[in-house]
Protein backbone atom coordinates (compact mmCIF):
# COMPACT_ATOMS: atom_id res chain seq x y z
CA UNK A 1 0.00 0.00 0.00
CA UNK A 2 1.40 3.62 -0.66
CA UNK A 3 1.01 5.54 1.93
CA UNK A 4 1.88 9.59 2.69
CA UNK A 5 1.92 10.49 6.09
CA UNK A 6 1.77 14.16 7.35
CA UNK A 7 4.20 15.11 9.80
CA UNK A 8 6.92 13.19 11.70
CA UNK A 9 6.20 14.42 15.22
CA UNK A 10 5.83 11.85 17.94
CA UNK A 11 2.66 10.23 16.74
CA UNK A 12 3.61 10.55 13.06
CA UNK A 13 6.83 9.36 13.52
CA UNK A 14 5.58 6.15 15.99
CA UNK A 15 2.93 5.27 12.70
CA UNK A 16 5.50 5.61 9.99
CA UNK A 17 8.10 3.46 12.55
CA UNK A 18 4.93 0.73 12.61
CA UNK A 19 3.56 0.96 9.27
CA UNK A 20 7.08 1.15 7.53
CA UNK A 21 8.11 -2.73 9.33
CA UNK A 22 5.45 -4.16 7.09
CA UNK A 23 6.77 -4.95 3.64
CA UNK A 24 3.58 -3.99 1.83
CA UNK A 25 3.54 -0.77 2.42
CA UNK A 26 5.71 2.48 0.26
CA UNK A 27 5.51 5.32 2.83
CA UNK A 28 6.33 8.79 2.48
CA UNK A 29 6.80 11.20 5.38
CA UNK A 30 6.45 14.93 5.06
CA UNK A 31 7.16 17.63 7.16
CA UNK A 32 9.14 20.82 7.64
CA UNK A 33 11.72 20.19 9.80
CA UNK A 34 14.75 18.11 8.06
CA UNK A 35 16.42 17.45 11.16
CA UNK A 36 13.25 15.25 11.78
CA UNK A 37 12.89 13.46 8.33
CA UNK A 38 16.58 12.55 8.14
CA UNK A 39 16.69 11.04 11.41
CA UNK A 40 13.53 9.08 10.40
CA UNK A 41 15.12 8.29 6.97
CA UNK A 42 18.13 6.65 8.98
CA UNK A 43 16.63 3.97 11.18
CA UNK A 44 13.62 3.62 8.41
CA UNK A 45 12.92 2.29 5.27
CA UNK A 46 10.89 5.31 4.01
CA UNK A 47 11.11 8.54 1.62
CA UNK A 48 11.00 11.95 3.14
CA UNK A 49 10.17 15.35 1.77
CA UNK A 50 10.85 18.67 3.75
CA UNK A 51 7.83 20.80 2.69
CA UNK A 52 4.30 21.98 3.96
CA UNK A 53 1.85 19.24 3.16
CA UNK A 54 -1.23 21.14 3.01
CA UNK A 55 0.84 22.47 -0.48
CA UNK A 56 -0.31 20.84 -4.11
CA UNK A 57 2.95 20.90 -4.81
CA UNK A 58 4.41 18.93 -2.18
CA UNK A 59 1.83 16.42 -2.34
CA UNK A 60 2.39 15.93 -5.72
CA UNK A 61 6.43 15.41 -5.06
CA UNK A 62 5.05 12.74 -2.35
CA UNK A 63 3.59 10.91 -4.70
CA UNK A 64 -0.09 11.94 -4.07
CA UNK A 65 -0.78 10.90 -7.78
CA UNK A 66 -0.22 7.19 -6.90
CA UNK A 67 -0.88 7.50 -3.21
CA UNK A 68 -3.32 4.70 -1.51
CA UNK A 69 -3.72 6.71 1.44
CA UNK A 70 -3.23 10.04 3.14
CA UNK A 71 -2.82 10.26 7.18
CA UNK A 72 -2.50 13.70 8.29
CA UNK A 73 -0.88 13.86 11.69
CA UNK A 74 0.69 17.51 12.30
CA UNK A 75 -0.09 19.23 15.31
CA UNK A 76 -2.52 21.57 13.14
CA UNK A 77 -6.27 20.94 12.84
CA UNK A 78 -6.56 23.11 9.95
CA UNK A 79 -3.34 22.21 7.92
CA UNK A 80 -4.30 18.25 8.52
CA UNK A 81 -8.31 18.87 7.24
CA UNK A 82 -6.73 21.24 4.22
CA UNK A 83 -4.19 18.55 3.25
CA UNK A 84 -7.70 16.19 3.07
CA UNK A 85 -9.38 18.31 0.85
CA UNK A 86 -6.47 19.00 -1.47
CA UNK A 87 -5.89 15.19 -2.42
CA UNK A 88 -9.52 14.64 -2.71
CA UNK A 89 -10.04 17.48 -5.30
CA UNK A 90 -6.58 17.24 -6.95
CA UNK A 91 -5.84 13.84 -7.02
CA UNK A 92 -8.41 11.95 -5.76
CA UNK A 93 -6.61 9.85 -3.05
CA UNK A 94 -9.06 7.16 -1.72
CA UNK A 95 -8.76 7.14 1.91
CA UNK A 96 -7.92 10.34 4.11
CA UNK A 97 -7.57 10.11 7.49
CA UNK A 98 -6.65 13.17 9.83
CA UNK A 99 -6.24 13.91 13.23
CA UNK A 100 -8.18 16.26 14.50
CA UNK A 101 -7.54 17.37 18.14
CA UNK A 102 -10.19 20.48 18.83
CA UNK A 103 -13.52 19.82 20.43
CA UNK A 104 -15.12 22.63 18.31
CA UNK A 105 -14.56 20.62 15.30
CA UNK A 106 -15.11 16.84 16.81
CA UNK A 107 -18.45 18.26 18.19
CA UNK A 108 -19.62 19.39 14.37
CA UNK A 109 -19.06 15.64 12.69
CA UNK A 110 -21.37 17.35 9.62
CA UNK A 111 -18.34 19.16 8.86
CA UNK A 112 -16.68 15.92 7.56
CA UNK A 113 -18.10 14.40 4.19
CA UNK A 114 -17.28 14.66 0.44
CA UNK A 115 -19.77 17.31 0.08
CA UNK A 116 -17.88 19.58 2.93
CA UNK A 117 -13.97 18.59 4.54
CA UNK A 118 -13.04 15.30 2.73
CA UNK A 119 -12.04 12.94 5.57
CA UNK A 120 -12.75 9.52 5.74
CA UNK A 121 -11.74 8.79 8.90
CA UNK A 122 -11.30 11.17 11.85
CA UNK A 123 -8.27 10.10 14.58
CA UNK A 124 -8.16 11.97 17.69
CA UNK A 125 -5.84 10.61 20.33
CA UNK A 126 -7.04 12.45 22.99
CA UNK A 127 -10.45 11.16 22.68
CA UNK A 128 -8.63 7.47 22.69
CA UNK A 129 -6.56 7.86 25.34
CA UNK A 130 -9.24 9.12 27.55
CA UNK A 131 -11.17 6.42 26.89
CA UNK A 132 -8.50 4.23 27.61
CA UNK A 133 -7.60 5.83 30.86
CA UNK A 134 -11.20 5.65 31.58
CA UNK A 135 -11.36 1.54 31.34
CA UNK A 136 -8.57 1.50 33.14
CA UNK A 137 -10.34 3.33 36.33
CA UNK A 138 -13.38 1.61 35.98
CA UNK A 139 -11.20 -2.02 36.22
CA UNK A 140 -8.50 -0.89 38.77
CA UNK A 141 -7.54 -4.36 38.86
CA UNK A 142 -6.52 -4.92 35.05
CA UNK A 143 -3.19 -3.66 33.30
CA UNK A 144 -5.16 -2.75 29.81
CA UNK A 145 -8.82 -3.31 28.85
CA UNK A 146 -9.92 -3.08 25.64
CA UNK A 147 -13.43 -2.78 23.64
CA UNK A 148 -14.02 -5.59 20.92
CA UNK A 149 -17.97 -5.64 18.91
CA UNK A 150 -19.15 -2.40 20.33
CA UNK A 151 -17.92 -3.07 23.78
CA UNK A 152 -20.01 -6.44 23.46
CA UNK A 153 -16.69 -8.45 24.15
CA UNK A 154 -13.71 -7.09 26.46
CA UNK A 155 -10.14 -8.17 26.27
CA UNK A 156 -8.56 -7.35 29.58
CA UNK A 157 -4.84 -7.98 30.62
CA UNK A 158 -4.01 -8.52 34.67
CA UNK A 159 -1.29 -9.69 36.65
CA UNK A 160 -1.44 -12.98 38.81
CA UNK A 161 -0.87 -12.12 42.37
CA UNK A 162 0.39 -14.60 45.16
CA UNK A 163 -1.87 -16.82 46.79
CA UNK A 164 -4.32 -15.81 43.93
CA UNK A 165 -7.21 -18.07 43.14
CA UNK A 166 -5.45 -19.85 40.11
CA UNK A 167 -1.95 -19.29 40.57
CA UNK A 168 -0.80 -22.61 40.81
CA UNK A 169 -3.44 -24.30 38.92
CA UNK A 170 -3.76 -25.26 34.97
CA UNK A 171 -6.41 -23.54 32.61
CA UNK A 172 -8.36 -26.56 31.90
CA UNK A 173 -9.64 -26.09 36.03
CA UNK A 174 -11.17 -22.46 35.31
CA UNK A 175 -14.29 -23.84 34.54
CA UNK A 176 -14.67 -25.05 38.28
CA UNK A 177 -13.25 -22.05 39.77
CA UNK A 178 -15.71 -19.75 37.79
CA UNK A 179 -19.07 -21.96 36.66
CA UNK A 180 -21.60 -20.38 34.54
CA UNK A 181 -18.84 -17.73 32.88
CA UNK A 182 -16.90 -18.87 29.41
CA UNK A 183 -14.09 -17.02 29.32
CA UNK A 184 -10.52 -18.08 27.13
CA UNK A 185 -7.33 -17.08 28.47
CA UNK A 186 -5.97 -15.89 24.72
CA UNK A 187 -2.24 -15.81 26.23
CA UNK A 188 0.19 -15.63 28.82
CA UNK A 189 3.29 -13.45 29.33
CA UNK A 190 6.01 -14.92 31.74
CA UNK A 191 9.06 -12.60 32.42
CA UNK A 192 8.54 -11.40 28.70
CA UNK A 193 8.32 -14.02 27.46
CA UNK A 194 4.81 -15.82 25.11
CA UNK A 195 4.29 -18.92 26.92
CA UNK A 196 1.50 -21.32 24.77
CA UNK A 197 -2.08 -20.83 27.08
CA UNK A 198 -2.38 -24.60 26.50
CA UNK A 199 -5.49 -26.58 29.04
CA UNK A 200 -2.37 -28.01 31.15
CA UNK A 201 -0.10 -24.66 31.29
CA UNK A 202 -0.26 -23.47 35.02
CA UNK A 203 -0.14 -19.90 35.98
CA UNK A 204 2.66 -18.42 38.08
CA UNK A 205 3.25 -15.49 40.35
CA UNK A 206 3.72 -12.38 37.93
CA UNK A 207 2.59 -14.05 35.01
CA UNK A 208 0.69 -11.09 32.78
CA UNK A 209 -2.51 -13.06 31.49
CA UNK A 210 -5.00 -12.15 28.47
CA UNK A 211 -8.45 -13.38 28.63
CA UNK A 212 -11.64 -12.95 26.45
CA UNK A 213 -14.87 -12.25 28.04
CA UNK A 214 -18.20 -11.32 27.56
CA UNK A 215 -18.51 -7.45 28.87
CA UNK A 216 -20.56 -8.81 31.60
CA UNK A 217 -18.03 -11.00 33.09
CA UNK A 218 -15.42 -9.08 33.24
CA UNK A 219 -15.40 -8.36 36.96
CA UNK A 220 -15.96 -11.79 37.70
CA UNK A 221 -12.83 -13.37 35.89
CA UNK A 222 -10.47 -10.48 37.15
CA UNK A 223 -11.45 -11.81 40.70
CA UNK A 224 -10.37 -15.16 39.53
CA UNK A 225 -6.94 -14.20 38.68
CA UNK A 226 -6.59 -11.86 41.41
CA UNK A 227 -7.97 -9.96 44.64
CA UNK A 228 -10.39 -7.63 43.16
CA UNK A 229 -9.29 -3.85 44.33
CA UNK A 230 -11.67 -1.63 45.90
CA UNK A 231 -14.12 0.33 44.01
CA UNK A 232 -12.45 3.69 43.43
CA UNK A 233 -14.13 6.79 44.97
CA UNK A 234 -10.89 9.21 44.56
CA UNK A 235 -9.08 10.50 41.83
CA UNK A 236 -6.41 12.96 41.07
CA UNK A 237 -5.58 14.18 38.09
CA UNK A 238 -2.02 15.94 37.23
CA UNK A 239 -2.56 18.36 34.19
CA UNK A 240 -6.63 19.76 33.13
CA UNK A 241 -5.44 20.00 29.34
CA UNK A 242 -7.66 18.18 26.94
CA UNK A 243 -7.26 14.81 27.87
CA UNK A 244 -7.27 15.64 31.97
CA UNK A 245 -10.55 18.02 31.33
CA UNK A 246 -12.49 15.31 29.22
CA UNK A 247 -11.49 12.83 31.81
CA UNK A 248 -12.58 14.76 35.05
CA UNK A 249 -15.79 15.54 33.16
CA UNK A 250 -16.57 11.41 32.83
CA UNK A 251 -15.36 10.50 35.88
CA UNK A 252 -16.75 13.38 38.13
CA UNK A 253 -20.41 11.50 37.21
CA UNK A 254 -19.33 8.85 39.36
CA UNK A 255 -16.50 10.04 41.68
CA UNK A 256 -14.82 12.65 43.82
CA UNK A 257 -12.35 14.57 41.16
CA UNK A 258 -9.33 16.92 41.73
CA UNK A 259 -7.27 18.40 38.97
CA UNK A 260 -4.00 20.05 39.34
CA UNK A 261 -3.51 22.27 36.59
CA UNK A 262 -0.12 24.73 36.73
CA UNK A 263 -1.86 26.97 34.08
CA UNK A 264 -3.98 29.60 35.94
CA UNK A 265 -5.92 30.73 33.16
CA UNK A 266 -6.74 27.02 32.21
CA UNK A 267 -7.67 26.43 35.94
CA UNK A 268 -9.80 29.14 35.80
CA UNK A 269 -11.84 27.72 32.44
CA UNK A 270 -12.07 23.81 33.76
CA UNK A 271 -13.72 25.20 37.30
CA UNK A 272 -15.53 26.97 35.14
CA UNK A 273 -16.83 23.97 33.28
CA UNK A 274 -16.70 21.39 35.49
CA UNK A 275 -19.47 20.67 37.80
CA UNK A 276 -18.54 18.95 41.02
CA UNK A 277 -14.62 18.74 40.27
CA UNK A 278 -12.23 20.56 42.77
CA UNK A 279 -9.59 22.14 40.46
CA UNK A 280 -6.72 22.94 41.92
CA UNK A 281 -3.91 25.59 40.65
CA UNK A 282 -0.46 24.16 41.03
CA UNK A 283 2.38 21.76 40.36
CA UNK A 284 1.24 17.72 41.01
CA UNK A 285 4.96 17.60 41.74
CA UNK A 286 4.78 19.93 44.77
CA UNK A 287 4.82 17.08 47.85
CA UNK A 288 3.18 20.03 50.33
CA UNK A 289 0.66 20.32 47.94
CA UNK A 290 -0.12 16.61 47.38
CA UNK A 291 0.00 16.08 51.20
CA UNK A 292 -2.26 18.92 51.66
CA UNK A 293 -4.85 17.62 49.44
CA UNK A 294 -4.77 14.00 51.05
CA UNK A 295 -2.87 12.20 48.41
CA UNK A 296 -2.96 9.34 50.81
CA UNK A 297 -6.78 8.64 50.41
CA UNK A 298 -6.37 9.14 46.59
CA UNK A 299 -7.48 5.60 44.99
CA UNK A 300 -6.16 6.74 41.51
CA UNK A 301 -3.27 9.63 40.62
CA UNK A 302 -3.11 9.63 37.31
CA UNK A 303 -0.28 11.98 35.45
CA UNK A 304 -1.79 13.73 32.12
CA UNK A 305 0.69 16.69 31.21
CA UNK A 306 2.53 16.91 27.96
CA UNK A 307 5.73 16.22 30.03
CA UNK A 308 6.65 12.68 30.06
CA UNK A 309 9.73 13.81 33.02
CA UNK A 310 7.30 15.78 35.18
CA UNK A 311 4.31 12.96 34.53
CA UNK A 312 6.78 10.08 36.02
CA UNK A 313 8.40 12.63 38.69
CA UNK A 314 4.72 13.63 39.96
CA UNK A 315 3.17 9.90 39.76
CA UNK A 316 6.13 8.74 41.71
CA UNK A 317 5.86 11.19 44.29
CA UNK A 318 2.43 10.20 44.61
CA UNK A 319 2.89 6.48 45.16
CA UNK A 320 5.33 7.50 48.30
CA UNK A 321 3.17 9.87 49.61
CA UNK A 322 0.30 7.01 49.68
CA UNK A 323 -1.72 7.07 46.70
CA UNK A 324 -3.14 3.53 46.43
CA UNK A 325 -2.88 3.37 42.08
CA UNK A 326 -0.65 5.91 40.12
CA UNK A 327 -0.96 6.00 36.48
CA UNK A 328 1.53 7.81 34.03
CA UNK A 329 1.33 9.13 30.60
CA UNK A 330 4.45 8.38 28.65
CA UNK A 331 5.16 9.40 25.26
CA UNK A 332 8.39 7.83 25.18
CA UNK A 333 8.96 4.46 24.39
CA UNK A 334 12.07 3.87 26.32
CA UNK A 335 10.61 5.11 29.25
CA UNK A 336 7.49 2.61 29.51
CA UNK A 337 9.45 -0.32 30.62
CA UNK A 338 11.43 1.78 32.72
CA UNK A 339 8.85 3.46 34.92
CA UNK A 340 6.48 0.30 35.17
CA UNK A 341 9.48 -1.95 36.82
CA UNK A 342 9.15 0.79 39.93
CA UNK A 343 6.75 2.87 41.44
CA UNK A 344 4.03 3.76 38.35
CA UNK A 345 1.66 1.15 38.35
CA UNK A 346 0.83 1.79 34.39
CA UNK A 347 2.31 3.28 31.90
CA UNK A 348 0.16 4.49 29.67
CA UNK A 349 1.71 4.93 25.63
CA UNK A 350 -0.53 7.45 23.63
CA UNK A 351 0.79 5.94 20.68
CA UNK A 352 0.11 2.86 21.05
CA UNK A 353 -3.48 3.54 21.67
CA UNK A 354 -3.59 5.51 18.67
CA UNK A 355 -1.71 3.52 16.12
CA UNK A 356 -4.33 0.86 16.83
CA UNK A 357 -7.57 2.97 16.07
CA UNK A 358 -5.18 3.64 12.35
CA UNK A 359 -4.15 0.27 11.64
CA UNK A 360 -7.74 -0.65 11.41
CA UNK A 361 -8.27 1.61 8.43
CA UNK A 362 -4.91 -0.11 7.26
CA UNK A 363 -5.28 -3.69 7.13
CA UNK A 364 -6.53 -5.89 4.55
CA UNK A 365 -9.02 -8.21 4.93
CA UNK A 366 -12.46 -6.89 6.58
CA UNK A 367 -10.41 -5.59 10.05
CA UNK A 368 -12.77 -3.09 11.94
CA UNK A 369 -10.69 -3.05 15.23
CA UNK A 370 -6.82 -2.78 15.91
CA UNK A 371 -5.10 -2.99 19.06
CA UNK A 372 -1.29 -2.90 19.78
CA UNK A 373 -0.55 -4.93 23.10
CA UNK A 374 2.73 -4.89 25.27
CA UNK A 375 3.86 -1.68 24.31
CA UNK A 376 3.48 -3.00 20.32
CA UNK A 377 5.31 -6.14 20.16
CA UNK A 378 1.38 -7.97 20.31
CA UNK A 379 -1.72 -7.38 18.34
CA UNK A 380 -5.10 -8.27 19.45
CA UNK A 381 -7.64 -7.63 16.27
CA UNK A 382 -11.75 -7.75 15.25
CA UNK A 383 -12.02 -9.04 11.93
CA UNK A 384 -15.31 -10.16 10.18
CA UNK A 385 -16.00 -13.09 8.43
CA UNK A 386 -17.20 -12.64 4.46
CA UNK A 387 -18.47 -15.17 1.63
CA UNK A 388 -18.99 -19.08 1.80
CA UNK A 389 -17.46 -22.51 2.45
CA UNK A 390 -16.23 -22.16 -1.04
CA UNK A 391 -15.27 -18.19 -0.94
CA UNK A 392 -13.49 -18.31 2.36
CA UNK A 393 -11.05 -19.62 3.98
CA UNK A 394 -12.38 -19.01 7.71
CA UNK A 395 -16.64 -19.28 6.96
CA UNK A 396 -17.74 -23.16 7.63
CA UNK A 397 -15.13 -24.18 8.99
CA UNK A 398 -14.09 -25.21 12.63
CA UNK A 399 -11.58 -23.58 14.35
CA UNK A 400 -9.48 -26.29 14.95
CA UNK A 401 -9.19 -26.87 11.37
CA UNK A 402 -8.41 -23.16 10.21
CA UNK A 403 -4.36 -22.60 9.21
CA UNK A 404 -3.28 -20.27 11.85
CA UNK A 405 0.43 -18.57 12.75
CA UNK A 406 1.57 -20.23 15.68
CA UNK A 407 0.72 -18.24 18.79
CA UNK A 408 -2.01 -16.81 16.99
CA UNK A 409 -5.16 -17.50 18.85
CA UNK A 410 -9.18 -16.80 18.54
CA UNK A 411 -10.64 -15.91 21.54
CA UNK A 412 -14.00 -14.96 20.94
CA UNK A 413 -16.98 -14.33 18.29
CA UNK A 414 -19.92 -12.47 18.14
CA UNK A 415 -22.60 -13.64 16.20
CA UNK A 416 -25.40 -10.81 16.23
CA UNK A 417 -26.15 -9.96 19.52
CA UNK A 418 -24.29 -13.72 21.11
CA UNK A 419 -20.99 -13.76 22.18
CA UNK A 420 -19.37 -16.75 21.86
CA UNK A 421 -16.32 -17.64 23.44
CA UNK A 422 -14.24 -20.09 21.23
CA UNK A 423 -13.69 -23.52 21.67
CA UNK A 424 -12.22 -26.01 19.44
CA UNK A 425 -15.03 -27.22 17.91
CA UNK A 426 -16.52 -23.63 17.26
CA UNK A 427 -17.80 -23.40 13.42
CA UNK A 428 -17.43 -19.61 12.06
CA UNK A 429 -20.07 -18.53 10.52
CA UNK A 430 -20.75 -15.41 7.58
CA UNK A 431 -20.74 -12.15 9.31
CA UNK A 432 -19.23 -13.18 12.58
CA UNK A 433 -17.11 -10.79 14.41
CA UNK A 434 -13.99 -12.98 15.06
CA UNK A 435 -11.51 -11.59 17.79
CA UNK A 436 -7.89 -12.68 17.02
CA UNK A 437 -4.95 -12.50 19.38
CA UNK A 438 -1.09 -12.47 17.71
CA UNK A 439 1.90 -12.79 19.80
CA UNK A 440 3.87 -12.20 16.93
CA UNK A 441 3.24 -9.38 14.35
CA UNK A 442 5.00 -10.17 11.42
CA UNK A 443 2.11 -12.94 11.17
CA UNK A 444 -0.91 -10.16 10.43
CA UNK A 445 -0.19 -11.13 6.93
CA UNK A 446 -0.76 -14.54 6.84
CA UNK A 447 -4.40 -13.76 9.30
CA UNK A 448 -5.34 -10.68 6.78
CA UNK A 449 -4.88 -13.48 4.00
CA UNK A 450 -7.34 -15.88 6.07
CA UNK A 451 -10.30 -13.44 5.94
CA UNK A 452 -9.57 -12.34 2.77
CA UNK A 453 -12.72 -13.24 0.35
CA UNK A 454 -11.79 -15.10 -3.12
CA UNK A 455 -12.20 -13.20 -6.21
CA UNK A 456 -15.32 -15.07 -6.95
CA UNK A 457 -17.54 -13.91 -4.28
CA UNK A 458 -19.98 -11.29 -5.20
C-alpha cells in the first residue's frame, strides 16, 4: 500500500516506525523540519520530503498521484483537514484520514463528508486515550482493557498475584473455579516471554494473562486471577489539558475529582466547566501540595501533562506519599518499561493507543478493530468473516481446522447480539465478528490473508 503520512512528530513518527516494518507498504513522510525526516530516513525504510503538506505541490512530489492513502498527523487541525481536501479534489486519493484534536470541530461531525472537509476517517488521540484511561479506572484491577464488537466483548490484561485463586493451577480447572462464565485465556506473558495458554499450562506469580470475556463478566474473571481492588471513589488528576478536562468531566459523574492544573488561566476555564470537580492551581509535583490535598486517600493519581519527566516525577511522588494506584502518561517508548518496573503502576503509551484505532483503516481483509498490546510487540484484532465454504477460507469451517500462525489465537466471536467464546469445535459462521490474538506481528499477513474473500464472491 502507498502511503503519505503528514508530519513526523511523535505520533507521526511512531505510525511511519509501525507501518514502515510491514513490507507492503511504500511510505512517504512529510514535514518541515529536516532534522526530523533525516533522522527518520536513517533507522527507516521510508522517503521523506521537507515541505508543507497542506501544499499541491508537495503532495504531488510525495507521490499523491499514486498515493493509496493520506494520514494527516501535524499538530494543526486546519493544515491536517486542508491537506484532506487538497488530495480529494486534486488527485483523488481514496482514503484520508486526519487527526483532529479540537472539540469545536469533533463536536460538528457534519463538517466531515465529500460534500464539505473530505475525511474519511477522523483520529483523535485524545479522545482514545481518555477512553483508555477511563477503562482503566473503571477495572483498577486490570493492566489494559480493551473494547471488541461495540464493547459487546472485552479483552482485559491482569497480573497474577500470590496466593491468587489460580496461581498454581492449569487452565483446563477455570471452569470449576468460575461456573456459569466462558471465558478463554488468549495468552500468557512470563518474564517477557509468550508462553502457549495450552489446558495443562499453570499460571505463576507475575505471570501477565490475556483473557476474552463477555462485557458482563469481566469483573468476575479479574477476581479469579486476582484480589479484586476496591471500588475507586478518589481520583487525582495531574494536568486539566484536553485529555485531563475530558477525563474529570466522565469520571466526576461517578466520583470525587481533583485536577491540578499549573496553568492559571486554564484552571480558571475547567472550574468553570466542570461541575462537582475541585480544580486545583499548582504543580502535582509539589509534595506540600499533594500532602495537603490528602494524596494518601487518593485511589487513583493519574499523570496527564505533555511532560513525560514531570508525569513520572509527579506519579512517583504520589505512590510514596500514599496514593493507592498511580498512572503515568508516557510518550516515550524507552521510558514505559522503565517506569512500570518501579513505582508507576501503568504506563500508559498514547501511541500505542492511537496507532491501533489507524491500523484498522490499514489492514486488509475486513479488520474493523486494531489494538497494539505490550507496548506494540502484540496485536489483538476484530475481523469479520465474508463469503462461503467455497469463498473463504475461515466461513464453515471449525476452528481447529483453520491454518493459523503459531501463537495466533481466537478468543471470541460475536454472532449478532451472542458472544461466543471459542472452543475447538466452534464453526465460524458469515458475518461473525472474530476476535484474534497475535503474539507475533510479522504474522498479520498470513491472518489478513485468512479473511480475505476469493475473487469469486460477489
Amino acid at each position: 500500500m502507498n502511503i503519505i503520512i503528514l508530519g513526523a512528530g511523535q505520533v507521526g513518527s511512531s505510525v511511519s516506525s509501525e507501518l514502515a516494518r510491514e513490507e507492503s507498504n511504500e511510505i512517504t513522510v512529510i514535514d518541515v523540519d529536516q532534522a526530523i525526516l533525516s533522522e527518520l530516513q536513517d533507522r527507516l525504510d521510508l522517503r521523506t520530503i521537507c515541505g508543507n503538506g497542506s501544499y499541491p505541490s508537495v503532495l504531488k512530489s510525495a507521490g499523491a498521484d499514486d498515493a493509496d492513502m493520506l494520514i494527516a498527523l501535524t499538530n494543526s487541525d486546519e493544515i491536517n483537514m486542508v491537506a484532506c481536501q487538497i488530495a480529494s479534489t486534486l488527485f483523488h486519493t481514496p482514503t484520508k484520514i486526519a487527526r483532529i484534536r479540537s472539540q469545536e470541530y469533533m463536536q460538528k461531525q457534519e463538517l466531515f463528508s465529500e460534500e464539505a472537509v473530505p475525511v474519511d476517517v477522523i483520529i483523535s488521540p485524545e479522545n482514545l486515550v481518555t477512553e483508555y484511561v477511563h477503562h482503566l479506572i473503571e477495572h483498577p484491577s486490570a493492566l489494559q482493557v480493551l473494547d471488541f464488537a461495540d464493547g459487546k466483548v472485552q479483552l482485559v490484561a491482569v497480573k497474577a498475584y500470590n496466593n491468587g485463586p489460580l496461581v498454581g493451577h492449569a487452565l483446563k480447572t477455570v471452569r470449576k473455579h468460575i461456573p456459569g462464565v466462558d471465558m478463554r485465556v488468549a495468552a500468557i506473558f512470563r518474564h517477557g516471554q509468550s508462553i502457549p495458554p495450552s489446558a495443562e499450562q499453570v499460571i505463576e506469580v507475575d505471570d501477565e494473562v490475556f483473557f476474552v470475556a463477555a462485557r458482563k463478566h469481566i469483573p468476575t474473571v479479574i477476581a479469579e486471577m486476582r484480589k479484586l481492588d476496591k471500588p475507586i471513589k478518589r481520583v487525582m488528576l495531574a494536568g486539566g489539558g484536553n485529555i485531563g478536562g475530558q477525563l474529570a468531566s466522565i469520571l466526576e459523574k461517578q466520583v470525587q475529582v481533583k485536577v491540578v492544573e499549573t496553568d492559571k488561566s486554564r484552571a480558571k476555564h475547567l472550574a468553570g466547566i466542570l461541575d462537582s470537580t475541585i480544580v486545583l492551581h499548582g504543580d502535582a509535583a509539589d509534595p506540600d501540595l499533594l500532602l495537603e490535598e490528602n494524596i494518601e486517600a487518593m485511589d487513583v493519581f493519574c499523570a496527564l501533562t505533555n511532560d513525560d519527566e514531570a508525569n513520572i516525577l509527579s506519579a512517583m511522588l504520589a505512590k510514596r506519599l500514599g496514593a493507592r494506584k498511580v498512572m503515568s502518561l508516557i510518550n516515550r517508548p524507552a521510558y514505559v518499561d522503565l517506569v512500570e518496573s518501579g513505582l508507576i503502576d501503568i504506563a500508559i503509551s498514547p501511541h500505542q493507543v492511537t496507532i491501533g484505532a489507524m491500523l484498522a483503516h490499514i489492514r486488509r481483509g475486513d479488520v474493523v478493530a486494531v489494538h497494539a498490546l505490550r507496548r506494540g510487540s502484540a496485536e489483538a484484532i476484530e475481523a469479520i468473516a465474508h463469503g462461503d465454504s467455497r469463498s473463504s477460507k475461515v466461513v464453515g469451517r471449525r476452528i481447529d481446522e483453520l491454518k493459523l500462525p503459531r501463537g495466533t489465537g481466537i478468543g471470541a466471536i460475536v454472532r449478532g447480539d451472542d458472544v461466543i467464546i471459542a472452543h475447538h469445535d466452534t464453526v465460524i459462521e458469515s458475518e461473525d465478528h472474530v476476535i484474534l490474538f497475535l503474539t507475533d506481528k510479522r504474522d498479520i499477513k498470513d491472518v489478513e490473508k485468512l479473511f480475505q474473500v476469493a475473487i469469486t464472491y460477489i
